[in-house]
Each structure stands twice: as structure tokens, then as C-alpha cells.
PDB file of N, CA and C in Angstrom:
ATOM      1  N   UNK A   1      27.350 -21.932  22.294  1.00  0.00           N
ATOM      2  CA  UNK A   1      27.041 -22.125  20.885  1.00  0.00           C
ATOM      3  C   UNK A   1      25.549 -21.917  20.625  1.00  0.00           C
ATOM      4  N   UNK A   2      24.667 -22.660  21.256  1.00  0.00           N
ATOM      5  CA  UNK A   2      23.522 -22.214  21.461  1.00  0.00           C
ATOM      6  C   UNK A   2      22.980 -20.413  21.279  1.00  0.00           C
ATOM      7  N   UNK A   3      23.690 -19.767  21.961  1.00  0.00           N
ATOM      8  CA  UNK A   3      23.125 -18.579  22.247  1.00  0.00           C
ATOM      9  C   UNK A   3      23.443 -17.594  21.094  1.00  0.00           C
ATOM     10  N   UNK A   4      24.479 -18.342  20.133  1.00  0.00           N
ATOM     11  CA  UNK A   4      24.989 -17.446  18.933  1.00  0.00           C
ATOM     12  C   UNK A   4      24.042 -18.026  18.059  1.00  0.00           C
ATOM     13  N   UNK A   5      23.412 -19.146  18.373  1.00  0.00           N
ATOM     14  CA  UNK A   5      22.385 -19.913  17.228  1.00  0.00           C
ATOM     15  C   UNK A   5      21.014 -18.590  17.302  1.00  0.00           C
ATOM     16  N   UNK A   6      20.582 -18.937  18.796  1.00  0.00           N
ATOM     17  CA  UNK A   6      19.300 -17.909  19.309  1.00  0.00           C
ATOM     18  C   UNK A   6      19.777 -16.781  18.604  1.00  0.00           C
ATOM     19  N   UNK A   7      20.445 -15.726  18.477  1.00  0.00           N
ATOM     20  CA  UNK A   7      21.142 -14.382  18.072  1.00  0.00           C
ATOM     21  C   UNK A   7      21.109 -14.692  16.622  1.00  0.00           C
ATOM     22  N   UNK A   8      21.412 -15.145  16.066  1.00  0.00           N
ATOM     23  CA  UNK A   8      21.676 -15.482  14.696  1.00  0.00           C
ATOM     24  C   UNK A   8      20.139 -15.551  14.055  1.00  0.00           C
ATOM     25  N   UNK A   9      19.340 -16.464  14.646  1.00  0.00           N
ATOM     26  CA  UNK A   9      17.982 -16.656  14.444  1.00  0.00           C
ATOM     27  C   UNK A   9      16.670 -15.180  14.462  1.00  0.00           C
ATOM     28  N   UNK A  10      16.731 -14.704  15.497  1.00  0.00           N
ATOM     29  CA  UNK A  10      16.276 -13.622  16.173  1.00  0.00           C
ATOM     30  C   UNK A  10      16.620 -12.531  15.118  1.00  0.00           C
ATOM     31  N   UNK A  11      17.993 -12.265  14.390  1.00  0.00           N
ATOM     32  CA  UNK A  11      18.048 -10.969  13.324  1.00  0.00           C
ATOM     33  C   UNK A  11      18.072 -11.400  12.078  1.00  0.00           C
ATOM     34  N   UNK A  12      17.161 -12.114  11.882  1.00  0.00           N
ATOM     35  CA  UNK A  12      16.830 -12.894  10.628  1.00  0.00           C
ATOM     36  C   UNK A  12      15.983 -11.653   9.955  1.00  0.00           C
ATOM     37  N   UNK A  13      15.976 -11.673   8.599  1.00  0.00           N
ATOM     38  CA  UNK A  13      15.106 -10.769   7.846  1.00  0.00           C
ATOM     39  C   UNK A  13      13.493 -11.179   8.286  1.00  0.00           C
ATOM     40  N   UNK A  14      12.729 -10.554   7.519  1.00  0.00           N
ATOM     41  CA  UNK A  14      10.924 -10.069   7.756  1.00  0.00           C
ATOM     42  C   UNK A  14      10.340 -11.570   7.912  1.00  0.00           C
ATOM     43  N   UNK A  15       9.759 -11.890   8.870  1.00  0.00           N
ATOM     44  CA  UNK A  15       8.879 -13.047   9.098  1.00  0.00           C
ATOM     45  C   UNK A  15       7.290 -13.180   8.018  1.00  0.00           C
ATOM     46  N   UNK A  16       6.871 -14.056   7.974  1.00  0.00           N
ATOM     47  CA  UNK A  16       5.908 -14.050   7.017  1.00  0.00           C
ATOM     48  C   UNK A  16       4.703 -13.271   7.476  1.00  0.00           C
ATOM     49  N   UNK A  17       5.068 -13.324   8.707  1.00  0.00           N
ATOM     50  CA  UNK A  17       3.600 -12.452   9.192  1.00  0.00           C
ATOM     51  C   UNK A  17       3.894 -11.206   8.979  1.00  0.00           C
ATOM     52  N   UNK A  18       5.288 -10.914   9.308  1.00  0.00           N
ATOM     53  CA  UNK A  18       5.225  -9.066   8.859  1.00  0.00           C
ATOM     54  C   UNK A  18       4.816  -8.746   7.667  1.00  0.00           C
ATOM     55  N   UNK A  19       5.510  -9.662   6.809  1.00  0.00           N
ATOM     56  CA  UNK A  19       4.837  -9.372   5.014  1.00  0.00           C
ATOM     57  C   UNK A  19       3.967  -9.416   4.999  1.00  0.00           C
ATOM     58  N   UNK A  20       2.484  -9.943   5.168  1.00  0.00           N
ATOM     59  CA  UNK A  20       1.474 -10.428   5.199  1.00  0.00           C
ATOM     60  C   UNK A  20       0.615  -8.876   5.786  1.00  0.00           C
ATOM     61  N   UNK A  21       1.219  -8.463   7.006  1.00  0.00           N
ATOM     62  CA  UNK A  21       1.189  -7.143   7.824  1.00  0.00           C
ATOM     63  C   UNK A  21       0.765  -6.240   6.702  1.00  0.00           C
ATOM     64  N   UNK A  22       2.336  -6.156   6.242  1.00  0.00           N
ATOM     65  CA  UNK A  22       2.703  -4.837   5.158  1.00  0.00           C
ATOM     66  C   UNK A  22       1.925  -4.834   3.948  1.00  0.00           C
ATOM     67  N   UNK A  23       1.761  -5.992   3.535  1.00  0.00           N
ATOM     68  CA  UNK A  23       0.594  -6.418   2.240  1.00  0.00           C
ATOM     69  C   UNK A  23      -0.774  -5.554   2.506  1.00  0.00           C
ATOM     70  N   UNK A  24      -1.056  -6.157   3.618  1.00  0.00           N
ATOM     71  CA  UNK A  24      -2.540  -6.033   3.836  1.00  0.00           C
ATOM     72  C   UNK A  24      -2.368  -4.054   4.034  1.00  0.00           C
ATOM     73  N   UNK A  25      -1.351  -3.668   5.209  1.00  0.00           N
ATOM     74  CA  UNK A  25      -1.611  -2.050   4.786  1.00  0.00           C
ATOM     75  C   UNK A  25      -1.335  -1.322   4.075  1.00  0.00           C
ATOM     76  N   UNK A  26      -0.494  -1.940   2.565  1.00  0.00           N
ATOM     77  CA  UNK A  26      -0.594  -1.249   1.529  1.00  0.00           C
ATOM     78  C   UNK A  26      -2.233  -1.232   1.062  1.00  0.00           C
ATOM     79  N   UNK A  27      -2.257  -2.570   0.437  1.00  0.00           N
ATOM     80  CA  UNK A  27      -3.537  -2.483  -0.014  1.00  0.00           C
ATOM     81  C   UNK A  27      -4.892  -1.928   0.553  1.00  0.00           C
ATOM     82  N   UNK A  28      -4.777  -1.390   1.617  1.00  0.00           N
ATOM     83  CA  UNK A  28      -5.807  -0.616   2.409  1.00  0.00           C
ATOM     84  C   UNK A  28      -5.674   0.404   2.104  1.00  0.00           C
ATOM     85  N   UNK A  29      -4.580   1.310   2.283  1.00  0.00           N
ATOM     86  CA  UNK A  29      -3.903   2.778   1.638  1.00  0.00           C
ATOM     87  C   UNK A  29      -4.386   3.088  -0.016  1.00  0.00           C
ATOM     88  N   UNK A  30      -4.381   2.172  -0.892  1.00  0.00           N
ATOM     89  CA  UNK A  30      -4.427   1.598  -2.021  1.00  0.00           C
ATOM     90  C   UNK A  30      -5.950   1.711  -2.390  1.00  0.00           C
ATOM     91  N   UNK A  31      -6.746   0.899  -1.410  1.00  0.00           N
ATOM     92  CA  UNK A  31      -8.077   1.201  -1.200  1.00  0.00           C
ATOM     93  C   UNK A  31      -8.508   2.641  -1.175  1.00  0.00           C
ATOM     94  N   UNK A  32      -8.233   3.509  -0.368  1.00  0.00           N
ATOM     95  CA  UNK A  32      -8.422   4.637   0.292  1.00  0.00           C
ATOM     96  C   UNK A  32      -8.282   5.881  -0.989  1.00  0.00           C
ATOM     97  N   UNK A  33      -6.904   5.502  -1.585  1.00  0.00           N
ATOM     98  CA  UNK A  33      -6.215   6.471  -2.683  1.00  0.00           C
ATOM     99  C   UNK A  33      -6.783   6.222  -4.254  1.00  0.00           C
ATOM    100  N   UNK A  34      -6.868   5.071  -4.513  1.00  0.00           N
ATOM    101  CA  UNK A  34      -7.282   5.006  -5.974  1.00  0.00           C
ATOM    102  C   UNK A  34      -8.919   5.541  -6.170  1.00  0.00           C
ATOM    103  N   UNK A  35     -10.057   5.154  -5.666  1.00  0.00           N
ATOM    104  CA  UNK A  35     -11.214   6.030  -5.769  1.00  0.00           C
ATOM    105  C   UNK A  35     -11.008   7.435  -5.661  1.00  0.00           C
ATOM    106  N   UNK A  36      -9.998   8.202  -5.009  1.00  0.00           N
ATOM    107  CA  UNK A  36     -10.553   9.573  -5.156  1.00  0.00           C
ATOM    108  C   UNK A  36      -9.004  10.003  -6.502  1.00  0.00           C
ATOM    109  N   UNK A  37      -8.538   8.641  -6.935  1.00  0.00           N
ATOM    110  CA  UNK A  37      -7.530   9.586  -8.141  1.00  0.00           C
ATOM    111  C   UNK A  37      -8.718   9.337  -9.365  1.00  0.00           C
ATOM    112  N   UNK A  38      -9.690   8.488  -9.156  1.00  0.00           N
ATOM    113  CA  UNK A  38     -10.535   8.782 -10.662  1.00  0.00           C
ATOM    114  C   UNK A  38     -11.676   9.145 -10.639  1.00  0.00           C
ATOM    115  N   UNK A  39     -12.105   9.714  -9.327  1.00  0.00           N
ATOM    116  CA  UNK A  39     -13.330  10.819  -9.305  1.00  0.00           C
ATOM    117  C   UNK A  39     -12.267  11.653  -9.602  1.00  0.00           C
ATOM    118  N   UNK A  40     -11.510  12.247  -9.265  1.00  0.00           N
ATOM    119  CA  UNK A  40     -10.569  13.534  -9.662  1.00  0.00           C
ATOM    120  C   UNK A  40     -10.577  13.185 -11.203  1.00  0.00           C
ATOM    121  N   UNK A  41     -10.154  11.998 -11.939  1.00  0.00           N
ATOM    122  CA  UNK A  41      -9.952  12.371 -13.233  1.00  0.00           C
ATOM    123  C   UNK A  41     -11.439  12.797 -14.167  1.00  0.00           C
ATOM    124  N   UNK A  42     -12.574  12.285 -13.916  1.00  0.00           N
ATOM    125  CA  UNK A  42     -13.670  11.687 -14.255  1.00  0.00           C
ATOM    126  C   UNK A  42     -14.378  13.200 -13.856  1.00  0.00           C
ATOM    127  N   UNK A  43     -14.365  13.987 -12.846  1.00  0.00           N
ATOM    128  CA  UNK A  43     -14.506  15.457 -12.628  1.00  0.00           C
ATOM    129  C   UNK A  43     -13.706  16.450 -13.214  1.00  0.00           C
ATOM    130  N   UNK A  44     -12.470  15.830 -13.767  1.00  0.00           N
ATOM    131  CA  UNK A  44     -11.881  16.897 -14.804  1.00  0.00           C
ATOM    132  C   UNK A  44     -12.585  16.865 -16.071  1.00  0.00           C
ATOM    133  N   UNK A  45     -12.634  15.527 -16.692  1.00  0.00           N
ATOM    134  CA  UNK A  45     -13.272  15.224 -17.643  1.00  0.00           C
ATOM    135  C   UNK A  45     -14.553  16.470 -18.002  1.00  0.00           C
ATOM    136  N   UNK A  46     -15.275  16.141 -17.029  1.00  0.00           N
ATOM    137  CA  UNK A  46     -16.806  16.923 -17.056  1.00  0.00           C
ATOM    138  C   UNK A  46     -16.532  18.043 -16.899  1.00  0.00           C
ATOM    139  N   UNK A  47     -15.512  18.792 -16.357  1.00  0.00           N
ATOM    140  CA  UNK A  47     -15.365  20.581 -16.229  1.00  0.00           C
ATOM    141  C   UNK A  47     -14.449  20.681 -17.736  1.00  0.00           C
ATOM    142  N   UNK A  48     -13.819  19.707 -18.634  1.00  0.00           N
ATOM    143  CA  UNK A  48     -13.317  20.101 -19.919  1.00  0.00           C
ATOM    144  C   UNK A  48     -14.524  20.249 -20.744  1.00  0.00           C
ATOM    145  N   UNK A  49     -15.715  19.317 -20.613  1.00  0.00           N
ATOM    146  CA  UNK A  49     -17.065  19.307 -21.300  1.00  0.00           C
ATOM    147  C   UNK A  49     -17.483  20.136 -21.498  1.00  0.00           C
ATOM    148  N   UNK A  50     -17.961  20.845 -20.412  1.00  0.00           N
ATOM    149  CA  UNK A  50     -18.883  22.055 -19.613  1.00  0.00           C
ATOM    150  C   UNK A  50     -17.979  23.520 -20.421  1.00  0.00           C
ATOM    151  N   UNK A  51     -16.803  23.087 -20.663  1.00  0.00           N
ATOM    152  CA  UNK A  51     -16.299  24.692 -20.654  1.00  0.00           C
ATOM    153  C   UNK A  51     -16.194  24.444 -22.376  1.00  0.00           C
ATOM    154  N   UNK A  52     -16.078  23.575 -22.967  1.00  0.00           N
ATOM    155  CA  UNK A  52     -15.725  23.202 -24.258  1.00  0.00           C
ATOM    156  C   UNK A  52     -17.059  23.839 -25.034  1.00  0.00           C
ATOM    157  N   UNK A  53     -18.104  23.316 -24.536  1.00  0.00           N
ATOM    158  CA  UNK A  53     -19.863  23.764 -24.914  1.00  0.00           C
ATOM    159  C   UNK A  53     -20.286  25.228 -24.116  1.00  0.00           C
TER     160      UNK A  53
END
């Protein structure tokens, strides 16, 4: 009975540390990606300027 307890326990869904894991390397990715999506927008901006004048 024991060993169906251990088994039962063991394929339990995501432990708090994995979430915690996955949190932290989204938000690093997140880090990485959002600065260069608004120099990209913020450099379109200025080449619509430039060509407008």
C-alpha cells in the first residue's frame, strides 16, 4: 500500500519550484525580447519622419 502511496505522490503535477523555474525563464526571455520590439518600433517611427520631410 505504501508503494502505490510513493507512485501516486511522485506523478503528481508541477512542484512549486518548477513554477517558480518556469516564471523566472519566461521573464528573462521577456527581458531579452521586449527592448528590441520598441527600439524596432521607435526606429520605424524615425525612418516614417525622415522620409515624410
Amino acid at each position: 500500500m505504501k508503494k502505490i502511496i510513493r507512485t501516486l505522490k511522485s506523478e503528481s503535477a508541477f512542484t512549486l519550484i518548477e513554477m517558480m523555474i518556469v516564471l523566472v525563464i519566461i521573464s528573462i526571455l521577456l527581458l531579452i525580447v521586449l527592448p528590441n520590439v520598441f527600439d524596432k518600433n521607435s526606429v520605424s517611427m524615425v525612418i516614417k519622419e525622415l522620409h515624410v520631410k
